[in-house]
N, C-alpha and C. Protein backbone atom coordinates (compact mmCIF):
# COMPACT_ATOMS: atom_id res chain seq x y z
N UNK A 1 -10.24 -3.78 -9.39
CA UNK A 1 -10.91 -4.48 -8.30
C UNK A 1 -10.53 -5.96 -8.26
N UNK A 2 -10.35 -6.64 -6.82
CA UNK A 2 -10.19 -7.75 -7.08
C UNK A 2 -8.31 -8.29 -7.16
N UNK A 3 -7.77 -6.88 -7.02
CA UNK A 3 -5.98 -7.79 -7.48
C UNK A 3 -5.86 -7.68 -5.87
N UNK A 4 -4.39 -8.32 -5.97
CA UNK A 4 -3.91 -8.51 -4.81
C UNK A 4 -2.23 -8.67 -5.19
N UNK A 5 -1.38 -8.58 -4.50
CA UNK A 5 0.17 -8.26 -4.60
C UNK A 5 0.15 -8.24 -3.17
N UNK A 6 1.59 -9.46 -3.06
CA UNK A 6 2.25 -9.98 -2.22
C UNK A 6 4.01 -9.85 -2.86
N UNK A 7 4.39 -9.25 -1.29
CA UNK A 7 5.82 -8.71 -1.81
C UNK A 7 6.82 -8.69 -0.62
N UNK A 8 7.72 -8.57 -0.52
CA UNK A 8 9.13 -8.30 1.21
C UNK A 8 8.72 -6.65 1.45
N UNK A 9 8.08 -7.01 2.51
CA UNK A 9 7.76 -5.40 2.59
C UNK A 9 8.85 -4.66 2.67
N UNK A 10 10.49 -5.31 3.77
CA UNK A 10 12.07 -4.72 4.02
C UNK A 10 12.33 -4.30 2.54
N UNK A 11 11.98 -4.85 1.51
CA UNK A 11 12.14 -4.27 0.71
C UNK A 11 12.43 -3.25 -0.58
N UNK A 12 11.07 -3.03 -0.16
CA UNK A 12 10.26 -1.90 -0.92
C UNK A 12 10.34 -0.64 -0.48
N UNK A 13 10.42 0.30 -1.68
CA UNK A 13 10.02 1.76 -1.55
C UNK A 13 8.25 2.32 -1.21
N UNK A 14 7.79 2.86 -0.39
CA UNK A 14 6.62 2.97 -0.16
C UNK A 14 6.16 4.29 -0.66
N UNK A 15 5.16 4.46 -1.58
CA UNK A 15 4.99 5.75 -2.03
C UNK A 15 3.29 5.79 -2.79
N UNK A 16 2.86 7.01 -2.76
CA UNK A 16 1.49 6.88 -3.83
C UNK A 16 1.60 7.96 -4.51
N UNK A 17 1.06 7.99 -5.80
CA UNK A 17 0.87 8.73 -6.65
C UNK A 17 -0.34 10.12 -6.80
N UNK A 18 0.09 11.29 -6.52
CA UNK A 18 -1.47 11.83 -6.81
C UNK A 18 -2.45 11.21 -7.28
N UNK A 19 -3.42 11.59 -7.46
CA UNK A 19 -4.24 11.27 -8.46
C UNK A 19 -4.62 12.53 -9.30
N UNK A 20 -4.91 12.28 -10.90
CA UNK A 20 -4.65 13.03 -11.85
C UNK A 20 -6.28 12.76 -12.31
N UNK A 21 -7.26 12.91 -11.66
CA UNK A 21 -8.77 12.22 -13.06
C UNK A 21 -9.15 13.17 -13.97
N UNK A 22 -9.53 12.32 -14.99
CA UNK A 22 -9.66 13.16 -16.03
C UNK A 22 -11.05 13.67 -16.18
N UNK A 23 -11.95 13.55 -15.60
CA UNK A 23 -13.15 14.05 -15.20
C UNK A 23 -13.57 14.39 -13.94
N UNK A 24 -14.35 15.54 -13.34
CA UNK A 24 -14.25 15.60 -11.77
C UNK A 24 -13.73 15.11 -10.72
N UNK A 25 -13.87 14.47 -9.89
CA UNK A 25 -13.56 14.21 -8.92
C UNK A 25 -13.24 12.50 -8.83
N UNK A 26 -11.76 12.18 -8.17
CA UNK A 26 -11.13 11.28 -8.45
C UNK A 26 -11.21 10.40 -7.02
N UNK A 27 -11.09 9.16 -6.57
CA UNK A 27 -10.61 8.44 -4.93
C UNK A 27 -9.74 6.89 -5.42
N UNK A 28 -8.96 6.94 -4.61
CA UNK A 28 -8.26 5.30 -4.56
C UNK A 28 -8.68 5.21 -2.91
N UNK A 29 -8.92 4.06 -3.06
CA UNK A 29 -9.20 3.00 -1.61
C UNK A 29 -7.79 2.10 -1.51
N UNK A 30 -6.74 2.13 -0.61
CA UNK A 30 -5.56 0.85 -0.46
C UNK A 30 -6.05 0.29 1.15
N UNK A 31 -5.83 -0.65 1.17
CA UNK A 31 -5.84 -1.77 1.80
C UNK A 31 -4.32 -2.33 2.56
N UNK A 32 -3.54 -2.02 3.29
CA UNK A 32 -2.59 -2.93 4.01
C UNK A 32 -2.63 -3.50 5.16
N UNK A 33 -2.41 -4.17 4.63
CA UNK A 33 -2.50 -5.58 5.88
C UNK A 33 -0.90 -6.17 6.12
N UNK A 34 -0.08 -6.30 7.12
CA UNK A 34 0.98 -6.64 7.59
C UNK A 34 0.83 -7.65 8.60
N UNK A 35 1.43 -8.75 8.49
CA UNK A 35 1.63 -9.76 9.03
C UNK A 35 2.94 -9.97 9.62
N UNK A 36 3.31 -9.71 11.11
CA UNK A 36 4.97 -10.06 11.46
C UNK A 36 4.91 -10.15 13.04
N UNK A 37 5.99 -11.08 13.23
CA UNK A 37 5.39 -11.84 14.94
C UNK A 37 6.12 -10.69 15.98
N UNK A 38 6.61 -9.56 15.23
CA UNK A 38 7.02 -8.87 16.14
C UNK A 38 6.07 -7.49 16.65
N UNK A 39 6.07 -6.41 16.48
CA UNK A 39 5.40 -5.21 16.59
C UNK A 39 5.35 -4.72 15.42
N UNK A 40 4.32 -3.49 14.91
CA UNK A 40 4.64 -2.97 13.77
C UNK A 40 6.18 -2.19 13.56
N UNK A 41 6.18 -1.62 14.80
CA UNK A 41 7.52 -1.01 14.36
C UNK A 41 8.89 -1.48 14.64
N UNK A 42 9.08 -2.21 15.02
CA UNK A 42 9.91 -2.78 15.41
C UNK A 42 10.91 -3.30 14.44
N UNK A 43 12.47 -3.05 14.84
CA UNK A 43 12.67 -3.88 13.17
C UNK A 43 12.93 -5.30 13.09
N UNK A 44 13.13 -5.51 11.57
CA UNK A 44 12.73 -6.98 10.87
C UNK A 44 13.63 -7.70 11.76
């Protein structure tokens, strides 16, 4: 809780991991937020 990571999004590989919990029932919450003066899809 609490981190934050700033990175070139052109970058990066985008991917998530199952989740594996080791007791019942498991959740991740992500958060993206993109900032760019063009459209989302549009390229860089």
């Amino acid at each position: 809780p609490g981190a934050a990571l700033l990175l070139d999004d052109a970058r990066v590989i985008h991917e998530t991991t199952p989740l594996q919990p080791d007791v019942g029932a498991g959740h991740r919450d992500t958060l993206v937020l993109t900032f760019r003066a063009d459209g989302f899809l549009d390229p860089p």
